[in-house]
Protein backbone atom coordinates (compact mmCIF):
# COMPACT_ATOMS: atom_id res chain seq x y z
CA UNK A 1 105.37 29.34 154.14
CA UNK A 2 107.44 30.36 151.42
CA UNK A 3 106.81 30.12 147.62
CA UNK A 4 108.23 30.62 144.07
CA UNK A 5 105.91 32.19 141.63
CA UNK A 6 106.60 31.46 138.07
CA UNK A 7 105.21 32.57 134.66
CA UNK A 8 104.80 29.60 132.05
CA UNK A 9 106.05 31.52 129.05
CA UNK A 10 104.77 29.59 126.15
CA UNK A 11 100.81 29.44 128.25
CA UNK A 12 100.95 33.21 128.50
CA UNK A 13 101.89 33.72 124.61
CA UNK A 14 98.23 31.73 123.92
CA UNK A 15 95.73 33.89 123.10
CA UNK A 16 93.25 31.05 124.25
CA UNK A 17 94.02 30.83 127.48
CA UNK A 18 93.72 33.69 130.16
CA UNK A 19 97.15 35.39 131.25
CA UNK A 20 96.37 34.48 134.76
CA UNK A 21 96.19 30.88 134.20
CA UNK A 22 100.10 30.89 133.18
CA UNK A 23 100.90 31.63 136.84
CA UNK A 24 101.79 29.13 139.10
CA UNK A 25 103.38 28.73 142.61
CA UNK A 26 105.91 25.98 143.56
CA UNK A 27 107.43 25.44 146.76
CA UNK A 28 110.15 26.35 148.50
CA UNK A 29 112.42 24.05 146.99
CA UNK A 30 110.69 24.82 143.76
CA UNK A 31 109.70 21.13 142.90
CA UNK A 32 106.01 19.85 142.21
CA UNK A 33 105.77 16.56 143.77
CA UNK A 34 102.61 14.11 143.33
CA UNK A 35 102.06 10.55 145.17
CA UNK A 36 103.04 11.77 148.29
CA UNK A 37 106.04 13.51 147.67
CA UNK A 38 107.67 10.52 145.65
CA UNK A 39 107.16 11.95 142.33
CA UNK A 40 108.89 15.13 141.39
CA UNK A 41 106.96 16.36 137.99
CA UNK A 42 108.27 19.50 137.83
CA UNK A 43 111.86 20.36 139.04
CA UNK A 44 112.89 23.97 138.76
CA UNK A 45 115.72 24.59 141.39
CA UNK A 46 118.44 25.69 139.06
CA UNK A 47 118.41 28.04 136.39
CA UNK A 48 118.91 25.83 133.75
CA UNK A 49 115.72 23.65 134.71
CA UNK A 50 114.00 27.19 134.07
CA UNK A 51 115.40 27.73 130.74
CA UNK A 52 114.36 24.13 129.71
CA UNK A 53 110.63 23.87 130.84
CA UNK A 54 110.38 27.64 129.43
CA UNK A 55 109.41 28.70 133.21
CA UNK A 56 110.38 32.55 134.47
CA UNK A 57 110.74 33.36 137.67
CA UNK A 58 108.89 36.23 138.52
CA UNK A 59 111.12 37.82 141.28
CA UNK A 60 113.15 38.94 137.77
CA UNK A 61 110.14 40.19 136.05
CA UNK A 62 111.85 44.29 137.04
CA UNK A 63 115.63 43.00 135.75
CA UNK A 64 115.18 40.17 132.92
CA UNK A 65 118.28 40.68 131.61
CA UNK A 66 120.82 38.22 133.17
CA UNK A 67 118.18 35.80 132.98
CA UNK A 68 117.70 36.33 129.47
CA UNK A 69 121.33 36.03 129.06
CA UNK A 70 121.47 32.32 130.32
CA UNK A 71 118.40 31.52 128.68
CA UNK A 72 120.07 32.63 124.90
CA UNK A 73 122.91 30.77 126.10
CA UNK A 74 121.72 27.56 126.90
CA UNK A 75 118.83 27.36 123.89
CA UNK A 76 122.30 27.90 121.61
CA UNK A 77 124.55 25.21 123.20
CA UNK A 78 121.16 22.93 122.44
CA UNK A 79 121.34 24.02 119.23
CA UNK A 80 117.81 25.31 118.82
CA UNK A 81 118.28 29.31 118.61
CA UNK A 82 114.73 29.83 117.58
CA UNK A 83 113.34 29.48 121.00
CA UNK A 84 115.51 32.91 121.84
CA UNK A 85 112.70 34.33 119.90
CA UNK A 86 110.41 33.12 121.84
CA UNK A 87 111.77 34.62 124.92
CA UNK A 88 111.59 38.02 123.20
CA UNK A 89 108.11 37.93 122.17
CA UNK A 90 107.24 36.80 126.06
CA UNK A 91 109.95 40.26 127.09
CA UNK A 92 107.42 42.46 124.64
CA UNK A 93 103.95 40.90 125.34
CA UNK A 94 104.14 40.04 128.84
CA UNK A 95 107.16 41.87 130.79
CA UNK A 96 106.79 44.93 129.15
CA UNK A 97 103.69 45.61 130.85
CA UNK A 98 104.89 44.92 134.02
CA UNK A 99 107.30 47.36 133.84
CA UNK A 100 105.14 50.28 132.26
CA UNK A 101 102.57 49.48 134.43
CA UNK A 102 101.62 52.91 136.06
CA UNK A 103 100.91 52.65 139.83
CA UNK A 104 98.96 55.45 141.18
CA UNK A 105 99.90 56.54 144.17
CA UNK A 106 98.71 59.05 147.12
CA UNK A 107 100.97 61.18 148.83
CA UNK A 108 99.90 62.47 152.43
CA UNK A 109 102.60 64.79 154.13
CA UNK A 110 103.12 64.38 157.90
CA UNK A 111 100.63 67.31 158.88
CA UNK A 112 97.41 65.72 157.55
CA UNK A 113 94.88 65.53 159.72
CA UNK A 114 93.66 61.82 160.83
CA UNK A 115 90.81 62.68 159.41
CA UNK A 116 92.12 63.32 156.05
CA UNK A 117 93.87 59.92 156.54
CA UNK A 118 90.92 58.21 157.26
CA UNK A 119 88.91 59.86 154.19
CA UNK A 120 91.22 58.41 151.75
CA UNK A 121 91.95 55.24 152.97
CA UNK A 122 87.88 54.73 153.12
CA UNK A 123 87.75 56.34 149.57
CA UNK A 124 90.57 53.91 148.10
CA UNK A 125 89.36 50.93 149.71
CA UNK A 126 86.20 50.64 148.49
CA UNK A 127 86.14 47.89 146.51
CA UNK A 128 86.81 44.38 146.98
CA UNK A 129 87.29 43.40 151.07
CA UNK A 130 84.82 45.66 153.13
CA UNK A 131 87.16 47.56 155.48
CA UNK A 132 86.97 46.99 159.20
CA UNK A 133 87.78 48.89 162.35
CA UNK A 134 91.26 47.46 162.77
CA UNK A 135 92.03 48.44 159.39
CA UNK A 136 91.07 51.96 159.75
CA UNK A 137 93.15 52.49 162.96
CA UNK A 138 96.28 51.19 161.65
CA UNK A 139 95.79 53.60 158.55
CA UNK A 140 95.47 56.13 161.22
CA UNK A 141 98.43 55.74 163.14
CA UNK A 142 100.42 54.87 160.31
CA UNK A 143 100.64 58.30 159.37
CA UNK A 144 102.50 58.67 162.75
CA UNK A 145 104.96 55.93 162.47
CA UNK A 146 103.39 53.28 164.80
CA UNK A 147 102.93 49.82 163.48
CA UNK A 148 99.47 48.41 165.10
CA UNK A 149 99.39 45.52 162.73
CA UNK A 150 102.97 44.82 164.40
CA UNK A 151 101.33 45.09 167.76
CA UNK A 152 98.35 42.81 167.05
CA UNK A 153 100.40 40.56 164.72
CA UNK A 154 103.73 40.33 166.12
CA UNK A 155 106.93 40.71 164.58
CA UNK A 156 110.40 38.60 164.51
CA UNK A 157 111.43 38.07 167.92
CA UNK A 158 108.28 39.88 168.96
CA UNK A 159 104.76 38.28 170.32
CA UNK A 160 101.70 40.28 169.46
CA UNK A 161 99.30 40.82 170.97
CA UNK A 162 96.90 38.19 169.20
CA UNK A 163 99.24 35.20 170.03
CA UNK A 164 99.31 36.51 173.93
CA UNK A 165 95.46 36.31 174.02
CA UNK A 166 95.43 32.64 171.81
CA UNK A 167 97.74 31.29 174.74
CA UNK A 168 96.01 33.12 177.94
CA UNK A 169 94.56 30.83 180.38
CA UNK A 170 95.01 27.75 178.37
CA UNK A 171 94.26 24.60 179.82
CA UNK A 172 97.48 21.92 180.45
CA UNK A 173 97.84 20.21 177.35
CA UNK A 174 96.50 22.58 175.39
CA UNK A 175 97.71 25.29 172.83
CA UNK A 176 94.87 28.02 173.13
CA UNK A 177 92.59 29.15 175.50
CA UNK A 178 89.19 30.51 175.72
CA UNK A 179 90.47 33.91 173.50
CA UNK A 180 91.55 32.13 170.65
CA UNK A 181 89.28 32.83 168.37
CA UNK A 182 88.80 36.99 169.19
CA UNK A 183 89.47 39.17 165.82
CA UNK A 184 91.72 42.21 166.18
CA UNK A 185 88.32 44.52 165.99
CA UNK A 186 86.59 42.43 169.08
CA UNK A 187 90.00 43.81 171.13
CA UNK A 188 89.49 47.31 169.83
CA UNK A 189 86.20 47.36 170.81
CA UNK A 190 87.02 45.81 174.35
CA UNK A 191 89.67 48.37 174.91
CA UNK A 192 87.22 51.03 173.75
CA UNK A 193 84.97 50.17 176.40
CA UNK A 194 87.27 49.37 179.31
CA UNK A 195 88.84 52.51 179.20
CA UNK A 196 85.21 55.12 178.94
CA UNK A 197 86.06 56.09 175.54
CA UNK A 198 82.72 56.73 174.90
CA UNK A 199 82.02 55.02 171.50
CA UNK A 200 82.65 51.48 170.08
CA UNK A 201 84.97 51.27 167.16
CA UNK A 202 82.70 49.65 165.12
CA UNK A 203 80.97 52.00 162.80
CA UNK A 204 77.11 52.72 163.57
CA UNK A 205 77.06 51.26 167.13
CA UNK A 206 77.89 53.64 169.75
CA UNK A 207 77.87 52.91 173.57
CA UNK A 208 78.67 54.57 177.02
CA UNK A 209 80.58 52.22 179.46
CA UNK A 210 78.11 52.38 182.19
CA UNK A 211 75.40 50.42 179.68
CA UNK A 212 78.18 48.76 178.26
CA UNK A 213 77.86 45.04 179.91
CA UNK A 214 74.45 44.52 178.59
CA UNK A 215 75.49 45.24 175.11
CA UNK A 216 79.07 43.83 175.26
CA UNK A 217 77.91 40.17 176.59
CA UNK A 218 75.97 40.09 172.92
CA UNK A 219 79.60 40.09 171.62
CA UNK A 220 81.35 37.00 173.29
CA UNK A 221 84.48 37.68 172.11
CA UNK A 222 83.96 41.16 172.73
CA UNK A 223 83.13 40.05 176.72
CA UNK A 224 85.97 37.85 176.82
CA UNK A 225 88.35 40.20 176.13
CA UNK A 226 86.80 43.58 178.40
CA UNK A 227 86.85 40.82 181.21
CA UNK A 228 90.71 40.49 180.57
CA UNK A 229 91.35 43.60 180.41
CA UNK A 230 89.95 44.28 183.37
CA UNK A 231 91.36 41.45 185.15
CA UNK A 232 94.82 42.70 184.31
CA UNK A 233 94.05 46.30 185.40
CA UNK A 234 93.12 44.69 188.87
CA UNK A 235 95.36 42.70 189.16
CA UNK A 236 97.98 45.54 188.65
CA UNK A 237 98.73 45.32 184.75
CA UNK A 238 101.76 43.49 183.11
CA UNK A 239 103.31 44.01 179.75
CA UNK A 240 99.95 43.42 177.83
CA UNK A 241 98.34 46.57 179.76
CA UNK A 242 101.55 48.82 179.00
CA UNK A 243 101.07 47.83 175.13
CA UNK A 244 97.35 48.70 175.71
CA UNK A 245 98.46 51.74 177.08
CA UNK A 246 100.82 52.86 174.27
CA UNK A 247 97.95 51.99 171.45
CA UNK A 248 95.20 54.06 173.50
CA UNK A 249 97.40 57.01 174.03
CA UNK A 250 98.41 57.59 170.50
């Protein structure tokens, strides 16, 4: 799904209002419909509907000024000149700040340990979403160039590894099959065991494989995916094991 983000330049100028509210999200053919699509109430698909609902986009918010340029223009073939001034209070008040906003940033050369890696990325993250496994490995191995997210998500032209397991064993006539549902950190975890690592990837719950069946068939998803990993293994692997093999080995 695509979308156009837009700033509402005389909302964000009210000091009544919060910023926030000012920013809005249209489509990709940047039209607000109502009544099923009939009704376009807000048309913005050409730079001139822009200038005359007093909408910017925000993919210029880092280079206003050619858009600034046909917004002078048109306001002055209309005749009303005054509303250039309002564009240049919105430039000071609200653009401004996005481009003096200072964005602190971490540096981490290539020889820092994956410990180090991990230490920060738990130190800067802990606010807001509470980090997971999967998170914490692809910090890990991002130091080193590798992609996980890529490998569990997919990329263009590319499967991952989480639509493979949605469409395993799927019943005819249907899309998904029994692994639809399993998160990114219930495959971790699966692999973890298969394999005799020695230790869940979940924080706080470690395990040995030979007591692992007991405590991995309180998981379901977890159970569901060591029993097709192991299925694959005996059945003498395919291109899901060799990606397996190339996340386990980093």
């Amino acid at each position: 799904m695509k979308r156009w983000f837009y700033i509402a330049i005389e909302k964000a100028l009210r000091a009544d209002i919060e910023r926030e509210e000012a920013i809005f999200a249209l489509p990709e053919d940047r039209k607000l419909k109502e009544d099923f699509d009939r009704k376009t109430v807000l048309d913005l698909s050409t730079p001139e509907t822009e200038y005359k609902n007093l909408m910017f986009p925000v993919n210029q918010v880092f280079d206003w000024d050619a858009w600034q340029d046909g917004f002078g223009d048109y306001w002055v073939d209309k005749g009303e000149v005054a509303q250039r001034q309002v564009f240049q209070r919105f430039k000071n008040e609200v653009l401004q700040h996005f481009k003096s906003y200072q964005v602190p940033v971490i540096a981490l050369g290539p020889d820092t340990s994956h410990e180090a890696v991990c230490l920060v990325f738990e130190k800067v993250n802990t606010g807001g979403k509470p980090l997971d496994a999967f998170e914490l490995v692809t910090a890990m191995y991002s130091a080193k160039g590798y992609r996980l997210r890529d490998d569990w998500m997919g990329a263009p032209g590319s499967p991952g590894q989480h639509a493979r397991l949605q469409t395993f064993g799927h019943m005819a006539g249907q899309n998904h099959g029994v692994l639809e549902k399993i998160a990114s950190t219930d495959f971790l975890q699966a692999v973890a065991l298969r394999n005799g690592s020695g230790t869940f990837l979940r924080p706080s719950v470690a395990i040995r494989w030979q007591s692992a069946e007991k405590t991995a068939r309180q998981y379901p998803p977890v159970w569901r995916a060591v029993r097709l990993f192991q299925w694959k293994q005996e059945v003498g692997g395919g291109d899901g094991i060799r990606t397996h093999d190339r996340v386990l080995t980093l």
